[in-house]
Protein backbone atom coordinates (compact mmCIF):
# COMPACT_ATOMS: atom_id res chain seq x y z
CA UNK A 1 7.77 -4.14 0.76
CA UNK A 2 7.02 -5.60 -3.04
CA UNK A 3 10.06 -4.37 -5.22
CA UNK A 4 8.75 -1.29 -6.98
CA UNK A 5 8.73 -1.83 -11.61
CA UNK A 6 10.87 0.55 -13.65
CA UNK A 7 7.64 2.35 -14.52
CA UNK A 8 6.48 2.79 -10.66
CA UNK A 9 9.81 4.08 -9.84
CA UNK A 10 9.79 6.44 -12.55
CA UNK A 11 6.29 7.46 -11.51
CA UNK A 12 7.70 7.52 -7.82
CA UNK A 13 10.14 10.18 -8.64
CA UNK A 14 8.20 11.98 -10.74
CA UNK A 15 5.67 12.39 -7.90
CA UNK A 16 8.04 13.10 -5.27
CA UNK A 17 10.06 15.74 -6.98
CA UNK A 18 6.79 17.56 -7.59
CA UNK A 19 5.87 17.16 -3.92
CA UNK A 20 8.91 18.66 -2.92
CA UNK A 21 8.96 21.57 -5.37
CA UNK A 22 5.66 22.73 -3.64
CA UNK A 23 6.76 21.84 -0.25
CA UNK A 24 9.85 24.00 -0.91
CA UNK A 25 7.46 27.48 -1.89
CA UNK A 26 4.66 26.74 0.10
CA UNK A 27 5.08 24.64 3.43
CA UNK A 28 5.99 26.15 6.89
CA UNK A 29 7.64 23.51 8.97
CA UNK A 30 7.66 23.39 12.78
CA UNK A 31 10.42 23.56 15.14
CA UNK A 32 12.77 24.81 12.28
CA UNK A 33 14.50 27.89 10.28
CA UNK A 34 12.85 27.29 6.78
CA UNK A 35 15.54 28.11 4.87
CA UNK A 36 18.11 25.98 6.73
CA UNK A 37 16.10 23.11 6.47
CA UNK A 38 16.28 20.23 3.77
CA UNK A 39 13.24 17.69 4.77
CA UNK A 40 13.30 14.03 3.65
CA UNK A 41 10.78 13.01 0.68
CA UNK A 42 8.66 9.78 2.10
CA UNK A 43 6.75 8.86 -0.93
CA UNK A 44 5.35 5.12 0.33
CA UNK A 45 5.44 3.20 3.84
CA UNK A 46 4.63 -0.38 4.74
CA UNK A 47 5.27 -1.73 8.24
CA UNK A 48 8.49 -1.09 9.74
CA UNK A 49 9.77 0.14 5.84
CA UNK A 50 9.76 3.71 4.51
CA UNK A 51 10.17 4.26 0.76
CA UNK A 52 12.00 8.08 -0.19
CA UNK A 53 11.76 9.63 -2.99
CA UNK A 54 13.95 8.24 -4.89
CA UNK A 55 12.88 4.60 -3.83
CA UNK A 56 15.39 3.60 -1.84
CA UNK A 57 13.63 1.72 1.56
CA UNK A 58 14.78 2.73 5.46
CA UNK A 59 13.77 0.86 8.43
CA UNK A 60 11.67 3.26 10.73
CA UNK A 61 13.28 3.32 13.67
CA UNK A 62 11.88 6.27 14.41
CA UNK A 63 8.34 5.75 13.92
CA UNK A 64 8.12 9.02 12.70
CA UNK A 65 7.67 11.33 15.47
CA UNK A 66 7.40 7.81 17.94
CA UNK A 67 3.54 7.49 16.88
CA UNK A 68 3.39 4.81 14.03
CA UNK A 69 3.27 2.34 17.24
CA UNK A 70 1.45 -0.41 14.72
CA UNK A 71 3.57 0.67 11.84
CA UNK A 72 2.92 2.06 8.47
CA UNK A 73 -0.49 1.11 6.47
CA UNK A 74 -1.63 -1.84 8.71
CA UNK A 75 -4.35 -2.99 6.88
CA UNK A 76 -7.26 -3.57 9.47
CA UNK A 77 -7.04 0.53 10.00
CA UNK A 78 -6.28 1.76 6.58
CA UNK A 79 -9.66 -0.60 6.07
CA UNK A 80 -11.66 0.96 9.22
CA UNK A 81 -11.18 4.60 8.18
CA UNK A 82 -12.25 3.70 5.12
CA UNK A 83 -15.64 2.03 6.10
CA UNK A 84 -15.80 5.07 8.27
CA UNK A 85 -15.88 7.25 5.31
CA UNK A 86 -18.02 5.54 3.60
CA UNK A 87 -21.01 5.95 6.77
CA UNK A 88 -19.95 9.31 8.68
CA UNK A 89 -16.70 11.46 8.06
CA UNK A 90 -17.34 13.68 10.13
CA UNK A 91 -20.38 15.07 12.53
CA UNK A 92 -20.76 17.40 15.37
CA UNK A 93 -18.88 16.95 19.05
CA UNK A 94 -22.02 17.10 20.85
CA UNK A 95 -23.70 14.50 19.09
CA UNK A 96 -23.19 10.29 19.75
CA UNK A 97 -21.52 8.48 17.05
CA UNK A 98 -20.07 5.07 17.01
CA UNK A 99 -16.98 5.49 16.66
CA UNK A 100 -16.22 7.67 19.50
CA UNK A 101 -18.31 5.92 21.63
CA UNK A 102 -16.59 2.80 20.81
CA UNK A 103 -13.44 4.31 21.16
CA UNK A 104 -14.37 5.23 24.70
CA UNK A 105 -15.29 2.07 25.54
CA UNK A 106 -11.73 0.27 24.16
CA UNK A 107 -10.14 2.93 26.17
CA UNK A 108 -10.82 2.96 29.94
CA UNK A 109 -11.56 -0.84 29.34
CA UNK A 110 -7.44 -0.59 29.98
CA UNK A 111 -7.28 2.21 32.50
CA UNK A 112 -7.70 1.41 36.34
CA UNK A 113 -11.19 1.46 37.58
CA UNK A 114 -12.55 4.84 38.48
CA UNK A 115 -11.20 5.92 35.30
CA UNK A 116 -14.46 6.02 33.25
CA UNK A 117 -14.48 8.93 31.27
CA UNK A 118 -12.73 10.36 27.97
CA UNK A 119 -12.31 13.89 26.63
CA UNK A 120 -11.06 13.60 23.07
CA UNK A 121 -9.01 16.14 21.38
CA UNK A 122 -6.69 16.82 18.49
CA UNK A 123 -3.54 15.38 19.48
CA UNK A 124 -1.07 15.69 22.68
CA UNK A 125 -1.02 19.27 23.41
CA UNK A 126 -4.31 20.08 23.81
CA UNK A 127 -5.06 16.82 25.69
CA UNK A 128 -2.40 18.53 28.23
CA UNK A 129 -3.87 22.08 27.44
CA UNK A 130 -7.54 20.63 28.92
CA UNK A 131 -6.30 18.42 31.52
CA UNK A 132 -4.31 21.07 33.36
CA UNK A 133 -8.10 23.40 32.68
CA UNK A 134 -9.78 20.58 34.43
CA UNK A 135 -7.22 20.48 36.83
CA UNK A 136 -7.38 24.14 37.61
CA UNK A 137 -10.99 24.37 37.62
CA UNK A 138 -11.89 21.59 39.75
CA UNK A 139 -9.51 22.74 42.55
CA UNK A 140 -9.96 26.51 42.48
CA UNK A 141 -6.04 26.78 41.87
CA UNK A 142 -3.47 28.22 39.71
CA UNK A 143 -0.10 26.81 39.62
CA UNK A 144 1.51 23.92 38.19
CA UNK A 145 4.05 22.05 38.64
CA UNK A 146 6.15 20.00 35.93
CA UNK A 147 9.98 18.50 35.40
CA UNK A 148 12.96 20.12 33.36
CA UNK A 149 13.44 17.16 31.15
CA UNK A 150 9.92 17.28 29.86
CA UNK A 151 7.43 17.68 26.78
CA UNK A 152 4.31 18.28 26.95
CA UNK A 153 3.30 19.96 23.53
CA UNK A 154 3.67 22.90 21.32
CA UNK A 155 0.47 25.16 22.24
CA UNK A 156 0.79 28.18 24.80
CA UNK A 157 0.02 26.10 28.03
CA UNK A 158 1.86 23.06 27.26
CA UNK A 159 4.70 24.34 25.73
CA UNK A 160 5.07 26.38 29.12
CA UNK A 161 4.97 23.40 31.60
CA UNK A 162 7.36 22.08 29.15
CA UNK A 163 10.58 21.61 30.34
CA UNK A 164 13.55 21.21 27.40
CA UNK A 165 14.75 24.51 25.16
CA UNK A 166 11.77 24.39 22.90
CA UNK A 167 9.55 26.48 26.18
CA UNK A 168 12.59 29.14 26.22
CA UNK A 169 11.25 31.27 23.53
CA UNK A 170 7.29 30.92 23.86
CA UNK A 171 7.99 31.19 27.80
CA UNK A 172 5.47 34.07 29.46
CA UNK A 173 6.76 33.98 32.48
CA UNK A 174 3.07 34.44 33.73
CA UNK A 175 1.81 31.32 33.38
CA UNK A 176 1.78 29.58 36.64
CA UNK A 177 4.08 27.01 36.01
CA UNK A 178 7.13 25.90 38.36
CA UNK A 179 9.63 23.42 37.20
CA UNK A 180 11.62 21.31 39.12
CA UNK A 181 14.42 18.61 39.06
CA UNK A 182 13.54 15.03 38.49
CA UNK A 183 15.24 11.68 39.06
CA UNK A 184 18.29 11.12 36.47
CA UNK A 185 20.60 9.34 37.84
CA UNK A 186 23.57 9.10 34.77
CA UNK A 187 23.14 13.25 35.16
CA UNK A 188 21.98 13.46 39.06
CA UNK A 189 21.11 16.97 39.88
CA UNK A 190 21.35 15.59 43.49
CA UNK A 191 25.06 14.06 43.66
CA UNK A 192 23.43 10.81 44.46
CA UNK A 193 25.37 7.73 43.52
CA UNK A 194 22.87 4.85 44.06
CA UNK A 195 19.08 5.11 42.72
CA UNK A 196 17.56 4.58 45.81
CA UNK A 197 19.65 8.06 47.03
CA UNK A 198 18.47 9.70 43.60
CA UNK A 199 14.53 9.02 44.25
CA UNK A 200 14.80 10.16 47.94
CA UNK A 201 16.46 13.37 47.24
CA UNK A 202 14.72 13.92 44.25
CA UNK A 203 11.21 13.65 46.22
CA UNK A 204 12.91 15.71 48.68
CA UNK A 205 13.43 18.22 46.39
CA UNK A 206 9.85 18.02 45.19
CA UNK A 207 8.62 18.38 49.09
CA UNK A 208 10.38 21.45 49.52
CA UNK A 209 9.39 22.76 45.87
CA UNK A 210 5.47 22.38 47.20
CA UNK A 211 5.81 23.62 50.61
CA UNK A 212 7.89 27.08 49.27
CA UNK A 213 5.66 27.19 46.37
CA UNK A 214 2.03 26.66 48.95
CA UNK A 215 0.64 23.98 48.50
CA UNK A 216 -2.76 25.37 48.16
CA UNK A 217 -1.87 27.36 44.93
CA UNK A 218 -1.23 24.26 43.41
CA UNK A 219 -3.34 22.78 40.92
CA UNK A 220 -1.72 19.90 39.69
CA UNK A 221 1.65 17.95 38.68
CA UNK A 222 2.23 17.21 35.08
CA UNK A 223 4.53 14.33 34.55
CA UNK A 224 5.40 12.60 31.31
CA UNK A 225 5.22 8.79 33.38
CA UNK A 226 8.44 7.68 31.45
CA UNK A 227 10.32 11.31 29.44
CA UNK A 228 10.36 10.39 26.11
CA UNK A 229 12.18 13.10 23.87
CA UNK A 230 13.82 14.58 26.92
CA UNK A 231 15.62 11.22 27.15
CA UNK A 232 13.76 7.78 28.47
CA UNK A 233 14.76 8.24 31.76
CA UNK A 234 12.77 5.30 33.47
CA UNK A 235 12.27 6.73 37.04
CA UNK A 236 11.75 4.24 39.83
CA UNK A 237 8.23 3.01 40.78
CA UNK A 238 9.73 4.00 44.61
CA UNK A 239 9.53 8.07 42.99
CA UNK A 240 6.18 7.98 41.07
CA UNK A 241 4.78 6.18 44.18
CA UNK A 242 6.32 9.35 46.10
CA UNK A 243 4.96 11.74 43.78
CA UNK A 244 1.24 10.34 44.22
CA UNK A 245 1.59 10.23 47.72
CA UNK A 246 2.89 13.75 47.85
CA UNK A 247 -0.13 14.71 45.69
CA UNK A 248 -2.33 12.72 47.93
CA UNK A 249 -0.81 14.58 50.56
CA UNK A 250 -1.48 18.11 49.24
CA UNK A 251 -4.78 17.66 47.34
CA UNK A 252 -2.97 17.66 43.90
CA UNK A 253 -4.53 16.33 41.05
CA UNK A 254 -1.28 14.41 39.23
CA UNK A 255 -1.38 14.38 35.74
CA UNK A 256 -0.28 11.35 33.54
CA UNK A 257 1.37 12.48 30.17
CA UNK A 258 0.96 8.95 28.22
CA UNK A 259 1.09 10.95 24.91
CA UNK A 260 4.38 9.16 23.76
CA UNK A 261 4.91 6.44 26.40
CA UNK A 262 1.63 5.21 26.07
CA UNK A 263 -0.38 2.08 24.25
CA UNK A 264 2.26 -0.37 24.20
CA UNK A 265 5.09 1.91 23.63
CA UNK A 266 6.59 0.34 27.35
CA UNK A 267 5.40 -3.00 26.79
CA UNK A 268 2.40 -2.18 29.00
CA UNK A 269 -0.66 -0.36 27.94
CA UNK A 270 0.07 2.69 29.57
CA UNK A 271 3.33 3.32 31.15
CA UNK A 272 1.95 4.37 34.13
CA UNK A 273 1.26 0.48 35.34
CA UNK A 274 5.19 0.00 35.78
CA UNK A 275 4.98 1.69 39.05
CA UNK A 276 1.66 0.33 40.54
CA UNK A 277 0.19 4.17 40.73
CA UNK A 278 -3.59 5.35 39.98
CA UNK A 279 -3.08 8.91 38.46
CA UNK A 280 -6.25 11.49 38.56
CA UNK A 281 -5.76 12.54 34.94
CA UNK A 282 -4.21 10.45 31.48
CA UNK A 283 -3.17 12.29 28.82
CA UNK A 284 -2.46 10.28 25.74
CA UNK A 285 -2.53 10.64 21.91
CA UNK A 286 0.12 9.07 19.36
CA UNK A 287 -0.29 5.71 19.92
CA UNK A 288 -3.87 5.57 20.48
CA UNK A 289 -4.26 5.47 16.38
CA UNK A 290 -0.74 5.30 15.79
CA UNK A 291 -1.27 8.86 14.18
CA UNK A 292 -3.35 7.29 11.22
CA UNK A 293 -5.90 10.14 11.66
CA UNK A 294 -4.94 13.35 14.76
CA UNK A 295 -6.57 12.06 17.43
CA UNK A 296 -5.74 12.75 21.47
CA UNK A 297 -7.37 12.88 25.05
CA UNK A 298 -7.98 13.27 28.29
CA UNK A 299 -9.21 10.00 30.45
CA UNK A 300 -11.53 11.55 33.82
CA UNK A 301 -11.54 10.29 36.77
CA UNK A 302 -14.26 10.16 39.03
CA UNK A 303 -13.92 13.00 41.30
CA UNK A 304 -13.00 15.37 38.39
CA UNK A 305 -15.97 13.93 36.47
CA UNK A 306 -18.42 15.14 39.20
CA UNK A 307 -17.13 18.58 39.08
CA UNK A 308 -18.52 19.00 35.79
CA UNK A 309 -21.78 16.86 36.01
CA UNK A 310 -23.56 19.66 36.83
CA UNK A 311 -21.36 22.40 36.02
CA UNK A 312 -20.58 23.58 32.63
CA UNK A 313 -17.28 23.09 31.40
CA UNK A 314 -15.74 25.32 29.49
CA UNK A 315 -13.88 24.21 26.47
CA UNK A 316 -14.64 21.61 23.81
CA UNK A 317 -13.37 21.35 19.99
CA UNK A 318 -14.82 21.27 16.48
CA UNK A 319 -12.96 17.70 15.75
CA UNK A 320 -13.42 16.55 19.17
CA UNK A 321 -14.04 12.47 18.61
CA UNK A 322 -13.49 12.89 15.09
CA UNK A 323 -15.36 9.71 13.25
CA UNK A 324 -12.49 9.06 11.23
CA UNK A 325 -9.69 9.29 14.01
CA UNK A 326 -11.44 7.19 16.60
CA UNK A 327 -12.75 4.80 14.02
CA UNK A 328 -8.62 4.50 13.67
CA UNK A 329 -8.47 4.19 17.37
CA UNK A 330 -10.90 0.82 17.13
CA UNK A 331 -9.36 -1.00 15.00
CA UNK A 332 -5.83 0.24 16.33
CA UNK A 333 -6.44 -1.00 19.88
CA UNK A 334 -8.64 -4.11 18.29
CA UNK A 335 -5.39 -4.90 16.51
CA UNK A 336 -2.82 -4.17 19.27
CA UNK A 337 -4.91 -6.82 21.52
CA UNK A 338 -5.78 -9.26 19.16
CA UNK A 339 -2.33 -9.63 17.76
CA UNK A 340 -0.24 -9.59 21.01
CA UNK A 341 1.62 -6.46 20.08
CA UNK A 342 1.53 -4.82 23.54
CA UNK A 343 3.45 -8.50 25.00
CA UNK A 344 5.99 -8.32 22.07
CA UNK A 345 7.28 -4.98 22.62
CA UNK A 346 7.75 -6.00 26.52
CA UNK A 347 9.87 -9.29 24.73
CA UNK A 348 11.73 -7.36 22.33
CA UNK A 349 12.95 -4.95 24.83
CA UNK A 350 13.92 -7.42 27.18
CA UNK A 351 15.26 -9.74 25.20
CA UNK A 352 16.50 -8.20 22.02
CA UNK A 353 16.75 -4.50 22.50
CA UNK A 354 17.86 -4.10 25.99
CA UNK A 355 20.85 -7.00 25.63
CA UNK A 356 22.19 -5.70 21.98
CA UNK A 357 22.26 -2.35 23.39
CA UNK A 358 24.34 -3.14 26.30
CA UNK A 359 26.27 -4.77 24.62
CA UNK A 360 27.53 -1.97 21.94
CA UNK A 361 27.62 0.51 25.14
CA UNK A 362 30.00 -1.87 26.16
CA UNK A 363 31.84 -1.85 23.05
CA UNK A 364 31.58 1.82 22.19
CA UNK A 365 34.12 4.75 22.99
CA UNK A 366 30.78 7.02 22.87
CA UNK A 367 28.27 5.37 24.18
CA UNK A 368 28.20 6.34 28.16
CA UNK A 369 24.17 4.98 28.91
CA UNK A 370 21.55 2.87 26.99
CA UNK A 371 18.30 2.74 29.35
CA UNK A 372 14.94 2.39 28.46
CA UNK A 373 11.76 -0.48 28.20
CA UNK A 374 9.29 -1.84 25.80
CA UNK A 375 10.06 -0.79 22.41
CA UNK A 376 11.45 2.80 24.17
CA UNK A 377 15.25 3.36 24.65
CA UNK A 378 17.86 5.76 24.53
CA UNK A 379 21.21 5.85 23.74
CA UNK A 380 23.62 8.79 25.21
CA UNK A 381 26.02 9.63 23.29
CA UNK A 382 29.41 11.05 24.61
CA UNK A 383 32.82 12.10 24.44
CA UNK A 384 34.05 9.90 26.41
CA UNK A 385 32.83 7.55 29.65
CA UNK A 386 34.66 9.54 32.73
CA UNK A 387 33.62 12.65 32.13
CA UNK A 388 30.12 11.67 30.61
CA UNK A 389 30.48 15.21 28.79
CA UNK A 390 27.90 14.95 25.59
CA UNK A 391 28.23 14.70 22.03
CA UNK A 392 26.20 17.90 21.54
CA UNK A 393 25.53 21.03 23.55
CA UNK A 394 22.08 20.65 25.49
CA UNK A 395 19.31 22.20 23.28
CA UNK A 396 21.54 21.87 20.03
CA UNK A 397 23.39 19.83 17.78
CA UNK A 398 27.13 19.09 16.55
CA UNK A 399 28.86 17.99 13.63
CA UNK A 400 30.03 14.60 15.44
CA UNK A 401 26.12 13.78 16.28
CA UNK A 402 24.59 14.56 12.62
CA UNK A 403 27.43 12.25 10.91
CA UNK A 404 26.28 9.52 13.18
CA UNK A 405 23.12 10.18 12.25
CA UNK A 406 24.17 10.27 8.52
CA UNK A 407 25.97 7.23 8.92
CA UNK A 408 22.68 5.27 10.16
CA UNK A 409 20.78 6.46 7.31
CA UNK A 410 23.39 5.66 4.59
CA UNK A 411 22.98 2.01 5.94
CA UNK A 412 19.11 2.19 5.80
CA UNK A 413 17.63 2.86 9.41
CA UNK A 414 16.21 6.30 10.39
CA UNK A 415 17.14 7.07 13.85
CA UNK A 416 15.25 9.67 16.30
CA UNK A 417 17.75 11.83 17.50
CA UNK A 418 17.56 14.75 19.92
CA UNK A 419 20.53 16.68 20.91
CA UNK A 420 23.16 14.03 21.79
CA UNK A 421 20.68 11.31 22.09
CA UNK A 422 19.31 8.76 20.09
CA UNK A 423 16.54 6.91 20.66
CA UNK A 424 15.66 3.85 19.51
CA UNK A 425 11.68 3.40 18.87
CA UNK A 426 10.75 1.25 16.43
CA UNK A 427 6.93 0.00 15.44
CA UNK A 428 6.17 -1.83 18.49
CA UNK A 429 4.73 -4.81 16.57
CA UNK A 430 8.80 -4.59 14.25
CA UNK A 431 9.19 -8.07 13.32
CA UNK A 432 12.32 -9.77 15.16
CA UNK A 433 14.04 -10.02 12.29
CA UNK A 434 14.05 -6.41 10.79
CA UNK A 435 14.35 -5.36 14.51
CA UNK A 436 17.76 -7.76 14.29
CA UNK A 437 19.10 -5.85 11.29
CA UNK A 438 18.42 -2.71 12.39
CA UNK A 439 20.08 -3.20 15.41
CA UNK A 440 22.72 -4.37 13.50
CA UNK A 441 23.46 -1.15 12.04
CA UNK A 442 23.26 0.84 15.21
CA UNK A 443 26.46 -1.93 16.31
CA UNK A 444 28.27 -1.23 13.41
CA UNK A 445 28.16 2.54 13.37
CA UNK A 446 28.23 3.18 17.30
CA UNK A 447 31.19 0.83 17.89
CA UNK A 448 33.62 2.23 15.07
CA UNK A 449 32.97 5.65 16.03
CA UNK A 450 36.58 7.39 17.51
CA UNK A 451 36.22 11.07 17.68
CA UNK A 452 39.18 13.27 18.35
CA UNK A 453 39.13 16.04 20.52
């Protein structure tokens, strides 16, 4: 980013200690004890660069909340909301605009034929929310059936066919929802010691799970197509092949959660195409506009499509196809095409990402797994390799975790981090050479950590 004068900095701090005053009396934050909490100040972004509040720059390898897939302020959709502005902000759902219709258009141009047909929402969750309504309406049944080691969103629905901690407390117990084990091989729930064992007892498992459960109360099977903040576990195309036959099997619509792992994030389109499945339902948001403007959906398929040509259905939203958001979604997807982004991050992670990682779980005491694809990766974090006990408790933190986490900050990168894991998620268009130096850190920090027990 240009180097900021004395007066800009000045003006900089000014601005973000005012911001933060008011954030401090006035702002609820999610997924946190407000008084416990002491949030960051991001005052200016550019790329793969953050700027805080006092003006010192991080590398993002975060990308915020893994949604800034075409980094911060890229210029040809900064310039397309604001052309949208200038014609429509905003206009009724059950009108036609441009925009949305354009956005439609960009967006099953890329999903498998059959798969015509888009449903916008808000964000994630309620893209998950009205694909499991669809779901449930077009088969006349109830339950559904997602992973522990899942996300799916923070409304009532979704946050109950979630499957980490956050569900625990917003859990109903009434909502039709069954969970069940999925493949993990580092942390097999099925003693299996080769990954062709894990996926066959794991879709075991998930046999047995439909037949106790009936298979005609089943509506559907949510599945994030790679986990993302439940950990990047990549399952095998042999499982999600196994999961559409079983839904094939037992006329269950299978839901694909591309919300995080989608555009580009898995250096494909959607992640989906990694294991040569057609799903009946894509979920996706995040990516889509790299968060520039809220913006999510639901992509139809045929079948489901016909259940509501001439049948009402029943749901919709006041922002649904939001001018500004899917103008975003344009020139995001425009941009992602025309400037080979979707190609590098499949380069990057096999090339640069995958290798240094290895390497420094080779290197590390802590370090017992790095897995992941694309611009998409995890690191697990440990006490040590035998027992593969981690770093922090399930569903919590620990002193050892947050000064690794401190110590990649104090050297410039912001990490995602969940639990004992970090991830490492960069801007999927990162140039090589930031992507280098970020890495860079992660080597230096992970591979002098020692912790004594």
């Amino acid at each position: 980013m240009d180097h900021l004068s004395d007066a800009d900095l000045a003006a900089l701090k000014d601005e973000s200690a005012r911001a933060r005053e008011l954030d401090r009396a006035h702002v609820f934050h999610s997924w946190s004890a407000q008084r416990l909490i002491d949030p960051p100040t991001v005052a200016r972004a550019q790329g793969s660069t953050v700027i805080d509040g006092e003006g010192q720059e991080f590398l993002d390898f975060s990308s915020q909340l893994v949604n800034t897939n075409i980094g911060h302020q890229h210029p040809a959709v900064v310039q397309a909301i604001k052309d949208q502005a200038d014609v429509l902000c905003t206009i009724s759902p059950a009108t036609v605009n441009a925009a949305r219709s354009e956005a439609a258009r960009l967006i099953t141009e890329r999903t498998p034929a059959g798969l015509d047909h888009v449903f916008f929402t808000n964000g994630g969750a309620d893209a998950n929310e009205h694909a499991i309504r669809m779901a449930r309406l077009h088969t006349g049944r109830t339950k559904v059936l997602s992973r522990y080691r899942s996300y799916h969103g923070g409304t009532q629905t979704a946050v109950n066919v979630t499957g980490d901690p956050r569900r625990w407390e917003n859990e109903t117990g009434d909502s039709g929802v069954v969970h069940f084990f999925g493949p993990f091989l580092y942390r097999s729930e099925f003693h299996a010691a080769t990954e062709a064992e894990e996926t066959e007892r794991a879709l075991q498992h998930l046999r047995r799970t439909i037949e106790l459960e009936g298979p005609g109360t089943i509506a559907a099977i949510i599945l994030e197509s790679i986990p993302g903040t439940a950990g990047i576990m990549v399952p095998s195309p042999e499982y999600m092949q196994g999961v559409r036959a079983l839904c094939d099997e037992f006329g269950i619509v299978l839901i694909a959660d591309e919300v995080m792992a989608g555009f580009g994030r898995s250096g494909k389109w959607f992640a989906f195409e990694h294991f040569d499945i057609v799903p009946d339902l894509i979920t996706f948001a995040k990516g889509v506009n790299s968060g520039y403007v809220p913006l999510g959906g639901v992509v139809i398929n045929d079948a489901i499509f016909e259940t509501f040509a001439e049948r009402v259905y029943p749901g919709g939203l006041t922002y649904s196809g939001h001018p500004l958001a899917c103008a975003a979604a344009v020139a995001t997807i425009n941009a992602m095409a025309d400037e080979g982004m979707i190609e590098h991050a499949a380069h990057i992670g096999e090339t640069i990402i995958g290798p240094r990682l290895r390497q420094i779980a080779e290197n590390s005491k802590h370090v017992g797994e790095v897995r992941g694809t694309g611009a998409f990766w995890a690191i697990e974090l440990v006490w040590d390799k035998e027992s593969k006990e981690p770093l922090a408790p399930y569903g919590g933190g620990s002193p050892e975790v947050a000064s690794v986490v401190a110590a990649l900050k104090e050297h410039g990168v912001i990490p995602f981090n969940n639990y004992h894991r970090l991830h490492v998620v960069p801007p999927i268009n990162i140039s090589e050479e930031d992507l280098e130096r970020g890495l860079g850190v992660f080597e230096k920090v992970l591979t002098d950590l020692d912790f004594p027990r």
